[in-house]
N, C-alpha and C. Protein backbone atom coordinates (compact mmCIF):
# COMPACT_ATOMS: atom_id res chain seq x y z
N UNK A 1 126.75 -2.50 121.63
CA UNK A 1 125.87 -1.78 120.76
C UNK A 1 125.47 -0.46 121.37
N UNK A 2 125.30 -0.38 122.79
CA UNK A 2 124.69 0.59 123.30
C UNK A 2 126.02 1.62 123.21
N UNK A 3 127.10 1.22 123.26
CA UNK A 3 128.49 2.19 123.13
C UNK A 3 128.26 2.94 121.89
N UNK A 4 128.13 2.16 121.08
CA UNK A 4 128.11 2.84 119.34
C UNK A 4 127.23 3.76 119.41
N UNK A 5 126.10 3.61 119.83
CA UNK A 5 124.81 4.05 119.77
C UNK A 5 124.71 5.27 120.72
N UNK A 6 125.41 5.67 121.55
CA UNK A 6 125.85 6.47 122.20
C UNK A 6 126.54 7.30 121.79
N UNK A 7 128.05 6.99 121.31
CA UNK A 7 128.84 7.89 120.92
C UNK A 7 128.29 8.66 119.44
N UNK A 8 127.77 7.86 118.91
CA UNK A 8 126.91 8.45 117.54
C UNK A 8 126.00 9.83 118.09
N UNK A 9 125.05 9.51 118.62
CA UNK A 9 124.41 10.62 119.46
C UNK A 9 125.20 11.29 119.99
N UNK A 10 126.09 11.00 120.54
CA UNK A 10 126.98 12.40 121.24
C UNK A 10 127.64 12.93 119.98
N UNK A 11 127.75 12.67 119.31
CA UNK A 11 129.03 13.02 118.13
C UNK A 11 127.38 14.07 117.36
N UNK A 12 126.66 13.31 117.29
CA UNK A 12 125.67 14.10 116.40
C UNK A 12 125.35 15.35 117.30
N UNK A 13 124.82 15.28 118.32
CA UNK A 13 124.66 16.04 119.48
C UNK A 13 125.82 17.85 119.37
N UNK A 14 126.64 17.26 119.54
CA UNK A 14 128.18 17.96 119.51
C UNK A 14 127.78 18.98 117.91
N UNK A 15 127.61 18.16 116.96
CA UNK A 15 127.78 18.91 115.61
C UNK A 15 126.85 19.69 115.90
N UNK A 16 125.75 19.74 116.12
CA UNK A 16 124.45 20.33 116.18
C UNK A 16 124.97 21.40 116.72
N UNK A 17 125.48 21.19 118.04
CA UNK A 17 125.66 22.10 118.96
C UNK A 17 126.15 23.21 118.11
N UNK A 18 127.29 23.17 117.99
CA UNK A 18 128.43 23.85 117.08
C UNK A 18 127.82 24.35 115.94
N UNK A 19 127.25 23.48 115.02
CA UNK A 19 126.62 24.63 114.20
C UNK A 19 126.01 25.57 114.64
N UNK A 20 125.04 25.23 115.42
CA UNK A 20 124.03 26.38 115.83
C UNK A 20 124.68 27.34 116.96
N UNK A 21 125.87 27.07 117.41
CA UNK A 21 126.95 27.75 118.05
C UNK A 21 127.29 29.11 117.46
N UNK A 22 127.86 28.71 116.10
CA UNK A 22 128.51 29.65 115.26
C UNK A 22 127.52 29.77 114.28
N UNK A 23 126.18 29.76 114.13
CA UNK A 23 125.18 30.60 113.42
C UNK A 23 124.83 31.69 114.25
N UNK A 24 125.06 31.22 115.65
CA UNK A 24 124.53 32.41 116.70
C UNK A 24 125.27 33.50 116.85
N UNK A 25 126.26 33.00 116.41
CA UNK A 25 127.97 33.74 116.81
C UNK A 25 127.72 34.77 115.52
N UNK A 26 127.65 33.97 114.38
CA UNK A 26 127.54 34.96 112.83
C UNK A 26 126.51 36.40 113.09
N UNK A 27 125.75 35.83 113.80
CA UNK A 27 124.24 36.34 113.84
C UNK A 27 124.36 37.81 114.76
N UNK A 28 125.21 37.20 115.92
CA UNK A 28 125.42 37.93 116.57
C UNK A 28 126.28 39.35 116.46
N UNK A 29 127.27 39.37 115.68
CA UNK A 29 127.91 39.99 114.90
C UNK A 29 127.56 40.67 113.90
N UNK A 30 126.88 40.19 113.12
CA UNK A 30 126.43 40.68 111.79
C UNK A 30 125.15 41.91 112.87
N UNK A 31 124.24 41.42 113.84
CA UNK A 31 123.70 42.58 115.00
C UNK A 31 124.52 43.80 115.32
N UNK A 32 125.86 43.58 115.62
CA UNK A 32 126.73 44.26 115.90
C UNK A 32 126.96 45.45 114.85
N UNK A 33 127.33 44.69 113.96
CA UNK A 33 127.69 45.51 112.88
C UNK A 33 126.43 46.48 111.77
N UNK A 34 125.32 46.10 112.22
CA UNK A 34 124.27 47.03 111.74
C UNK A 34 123.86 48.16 112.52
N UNK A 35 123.31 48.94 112.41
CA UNK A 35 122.92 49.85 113.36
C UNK A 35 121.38 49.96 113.96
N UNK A 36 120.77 49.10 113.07
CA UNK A 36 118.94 48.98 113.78
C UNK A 36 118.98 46.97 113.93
N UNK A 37 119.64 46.78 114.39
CA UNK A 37 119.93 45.26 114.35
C UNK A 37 118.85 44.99 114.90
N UNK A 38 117.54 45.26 115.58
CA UNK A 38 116.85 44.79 116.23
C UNK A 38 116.51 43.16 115.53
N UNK A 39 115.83 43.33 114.10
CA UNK A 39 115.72 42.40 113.87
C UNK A 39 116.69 41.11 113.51
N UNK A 40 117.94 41.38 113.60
CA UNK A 40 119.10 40.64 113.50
C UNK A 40 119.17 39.92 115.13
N UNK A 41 118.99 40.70 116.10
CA UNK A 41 118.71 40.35 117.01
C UNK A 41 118.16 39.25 117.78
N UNK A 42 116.57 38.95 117.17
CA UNK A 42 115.68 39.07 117.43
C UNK A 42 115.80 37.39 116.38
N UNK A 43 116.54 37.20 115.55
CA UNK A 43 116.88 36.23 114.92
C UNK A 43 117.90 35.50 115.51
N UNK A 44 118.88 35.98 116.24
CA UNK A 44 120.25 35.15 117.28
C UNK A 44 119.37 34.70 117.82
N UNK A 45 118.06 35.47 118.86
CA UNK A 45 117.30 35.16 120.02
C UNK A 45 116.65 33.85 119.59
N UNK A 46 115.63 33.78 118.09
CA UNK A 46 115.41 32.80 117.77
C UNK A 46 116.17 31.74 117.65
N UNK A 47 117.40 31.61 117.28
CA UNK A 47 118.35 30.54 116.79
C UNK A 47 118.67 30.07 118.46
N UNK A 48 118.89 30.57 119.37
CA UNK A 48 119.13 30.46 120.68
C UNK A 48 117.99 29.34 121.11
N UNK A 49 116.51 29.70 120.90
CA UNK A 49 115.75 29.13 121.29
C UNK A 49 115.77 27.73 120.96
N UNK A 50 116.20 27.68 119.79
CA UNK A 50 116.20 26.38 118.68
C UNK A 50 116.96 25.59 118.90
N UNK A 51 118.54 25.99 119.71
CA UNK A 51 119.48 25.40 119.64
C UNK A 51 119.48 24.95 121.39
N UNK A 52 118.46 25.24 122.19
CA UNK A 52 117.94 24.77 123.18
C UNK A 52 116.86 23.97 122.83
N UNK A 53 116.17 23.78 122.20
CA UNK A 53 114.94 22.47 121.35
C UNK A 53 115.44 21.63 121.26
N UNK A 54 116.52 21.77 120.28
CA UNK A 54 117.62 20.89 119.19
C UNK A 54 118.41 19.84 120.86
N UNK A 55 118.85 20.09 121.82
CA UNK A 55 119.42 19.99 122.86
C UNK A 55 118.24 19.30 124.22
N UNK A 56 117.24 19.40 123.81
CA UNK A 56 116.08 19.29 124.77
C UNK A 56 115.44 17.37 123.79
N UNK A 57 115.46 17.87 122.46
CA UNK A 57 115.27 16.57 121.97
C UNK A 57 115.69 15.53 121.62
N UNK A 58 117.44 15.76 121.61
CA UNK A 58 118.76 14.86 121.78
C UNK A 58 118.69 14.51 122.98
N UNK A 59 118.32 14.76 123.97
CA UNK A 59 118.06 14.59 125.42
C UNK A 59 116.94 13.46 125.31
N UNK A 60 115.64 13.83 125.27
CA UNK A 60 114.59 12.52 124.65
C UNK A 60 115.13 11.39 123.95
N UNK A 61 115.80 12.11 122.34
CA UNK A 61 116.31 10.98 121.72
C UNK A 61 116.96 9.80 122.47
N UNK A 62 118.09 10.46 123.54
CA UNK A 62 118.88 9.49 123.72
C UNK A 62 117.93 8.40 125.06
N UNK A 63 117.46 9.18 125.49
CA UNK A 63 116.46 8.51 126.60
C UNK A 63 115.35 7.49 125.77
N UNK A 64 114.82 7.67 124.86
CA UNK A 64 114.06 6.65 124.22
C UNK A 64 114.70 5.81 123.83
N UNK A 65 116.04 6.13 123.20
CA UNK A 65 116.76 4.99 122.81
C UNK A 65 117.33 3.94 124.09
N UNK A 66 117.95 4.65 125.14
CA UNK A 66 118.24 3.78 126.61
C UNK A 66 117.13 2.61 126.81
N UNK A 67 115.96 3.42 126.64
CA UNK A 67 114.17 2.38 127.12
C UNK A 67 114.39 1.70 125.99
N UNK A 68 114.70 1.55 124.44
CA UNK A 68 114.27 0.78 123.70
C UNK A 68 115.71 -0.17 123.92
N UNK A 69 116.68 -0.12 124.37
CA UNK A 69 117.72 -0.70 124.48
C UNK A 69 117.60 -2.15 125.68
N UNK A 70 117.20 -1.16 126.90
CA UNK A 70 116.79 -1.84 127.64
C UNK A 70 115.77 -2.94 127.36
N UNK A 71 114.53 -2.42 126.65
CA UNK A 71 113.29 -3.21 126.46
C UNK A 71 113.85 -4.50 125.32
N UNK A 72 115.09 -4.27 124.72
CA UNK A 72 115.46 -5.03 123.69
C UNK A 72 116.45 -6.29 124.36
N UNK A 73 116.78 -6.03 125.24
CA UNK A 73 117.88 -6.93 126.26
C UNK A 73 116.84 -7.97 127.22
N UNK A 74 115.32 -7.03 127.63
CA UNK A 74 114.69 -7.81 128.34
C UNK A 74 114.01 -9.08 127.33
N UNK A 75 113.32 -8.02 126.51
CA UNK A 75 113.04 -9.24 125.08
C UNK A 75 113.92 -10.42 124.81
N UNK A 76 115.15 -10.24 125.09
CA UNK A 76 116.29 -11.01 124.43
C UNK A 76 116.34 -12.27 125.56
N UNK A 77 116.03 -11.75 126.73
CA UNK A 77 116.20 -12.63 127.97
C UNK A 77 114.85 -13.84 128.09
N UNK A 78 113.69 -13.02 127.26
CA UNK A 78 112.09 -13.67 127.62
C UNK A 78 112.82 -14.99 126.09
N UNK A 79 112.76 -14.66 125.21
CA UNK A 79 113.02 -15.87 124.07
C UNK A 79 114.02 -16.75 124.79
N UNK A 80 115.12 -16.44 125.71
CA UNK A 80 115.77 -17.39 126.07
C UNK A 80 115.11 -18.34 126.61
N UNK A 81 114.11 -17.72 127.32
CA UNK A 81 113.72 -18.34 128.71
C UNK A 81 112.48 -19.69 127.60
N UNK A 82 112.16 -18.85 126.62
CA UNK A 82 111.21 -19.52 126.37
C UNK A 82 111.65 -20.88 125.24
N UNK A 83 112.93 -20.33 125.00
CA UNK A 83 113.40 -21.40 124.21
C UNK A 83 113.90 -22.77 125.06
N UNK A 84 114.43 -22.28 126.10
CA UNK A 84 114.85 -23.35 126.99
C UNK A 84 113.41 -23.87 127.43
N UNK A 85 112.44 -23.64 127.89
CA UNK A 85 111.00 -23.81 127.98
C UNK A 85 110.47 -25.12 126.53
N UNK A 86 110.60 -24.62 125.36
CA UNK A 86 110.40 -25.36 124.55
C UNK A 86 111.76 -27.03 124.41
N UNK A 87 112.78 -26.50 125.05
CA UNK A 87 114.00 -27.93 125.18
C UNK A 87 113.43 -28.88 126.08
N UNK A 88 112.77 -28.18 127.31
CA UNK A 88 111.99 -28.98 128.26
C UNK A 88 111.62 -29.49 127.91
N UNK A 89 110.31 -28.82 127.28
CA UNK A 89 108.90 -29.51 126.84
C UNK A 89 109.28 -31.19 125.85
N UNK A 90 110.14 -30.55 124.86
CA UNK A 90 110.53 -31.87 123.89
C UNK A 90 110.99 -33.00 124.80
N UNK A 91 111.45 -32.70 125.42
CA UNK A 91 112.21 -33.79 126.42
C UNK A 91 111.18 -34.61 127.05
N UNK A 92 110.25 -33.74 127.79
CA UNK A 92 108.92 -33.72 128.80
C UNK A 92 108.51 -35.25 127.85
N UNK A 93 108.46 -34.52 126.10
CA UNK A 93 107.59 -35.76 125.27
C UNK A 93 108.10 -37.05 125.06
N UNK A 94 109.27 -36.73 124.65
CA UNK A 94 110.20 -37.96 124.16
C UNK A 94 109.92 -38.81 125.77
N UNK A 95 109.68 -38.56 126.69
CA UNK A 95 109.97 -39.02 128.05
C UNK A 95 108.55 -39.84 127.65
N UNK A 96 107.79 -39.45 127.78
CA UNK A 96 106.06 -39.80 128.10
C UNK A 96 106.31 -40.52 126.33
N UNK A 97 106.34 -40.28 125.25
CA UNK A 97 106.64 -41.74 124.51
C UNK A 97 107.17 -42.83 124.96
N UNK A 98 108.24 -42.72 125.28
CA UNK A 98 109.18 -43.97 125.79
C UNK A 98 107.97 -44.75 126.62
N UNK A 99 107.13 -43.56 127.69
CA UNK A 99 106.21 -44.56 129.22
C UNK A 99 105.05 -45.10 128.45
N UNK A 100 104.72 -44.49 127.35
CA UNK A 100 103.62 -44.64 126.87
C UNK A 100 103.94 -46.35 126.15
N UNK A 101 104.37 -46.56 125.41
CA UNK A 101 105.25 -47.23 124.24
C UNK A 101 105.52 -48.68 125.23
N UNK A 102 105.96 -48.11 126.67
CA UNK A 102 106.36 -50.17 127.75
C UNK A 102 104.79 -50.39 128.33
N UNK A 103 104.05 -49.25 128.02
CA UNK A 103 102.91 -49.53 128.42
C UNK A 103 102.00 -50.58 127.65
């Protein structure tokens, strides 16, 4: 699960990238090709910033998901424990009927 869940994020990760790759790229150009581009500029610069956010929170994303992955495997291990806990216990009873019962 954690494979899937991975490569999904990277694959999403990747697109992101790339779009905001070649919006910067458009952006950047279309600067080029004006002659007071400041504010064309000044808009790549923004998209730059964003596409470092965008990259900063796929970073989190995937890290919250690792902790909830993890926390989901430990969960998975505590019900074992507690189910085998409850096989005991029945046993524990059926045992103490039987002593109770020649008593």
């Amino acid at each position: 699960m954690q494979g899937r869940s991975s490569t999904a994020v990277e694959e999403a990760r990747a697109g992101i990238r790339e779009r905001a790759q070649a919006t910067v790229g458009e952006a950047g150009a279309l600067a080029q090709e004006t002659s007071g581009g400041s504010e064309v500029r000044d808009m790549v610069m923004r998209a730059a910033r964003q596409t470092a956010g965008l990259d900063a929170f796929i970073r989190d994303t995937q890290q919250s998901l690792a902790a909830s992955q993890a926390a989901a495997v430990r969960l998975a291990a505590r019900v074992d424990g507690a189910s085998e806990q409850w096989k005991s216990l029945s046993k524990t009873i059926d045992i103490v009927r039987v002593a109770c019962a020649d008593l």
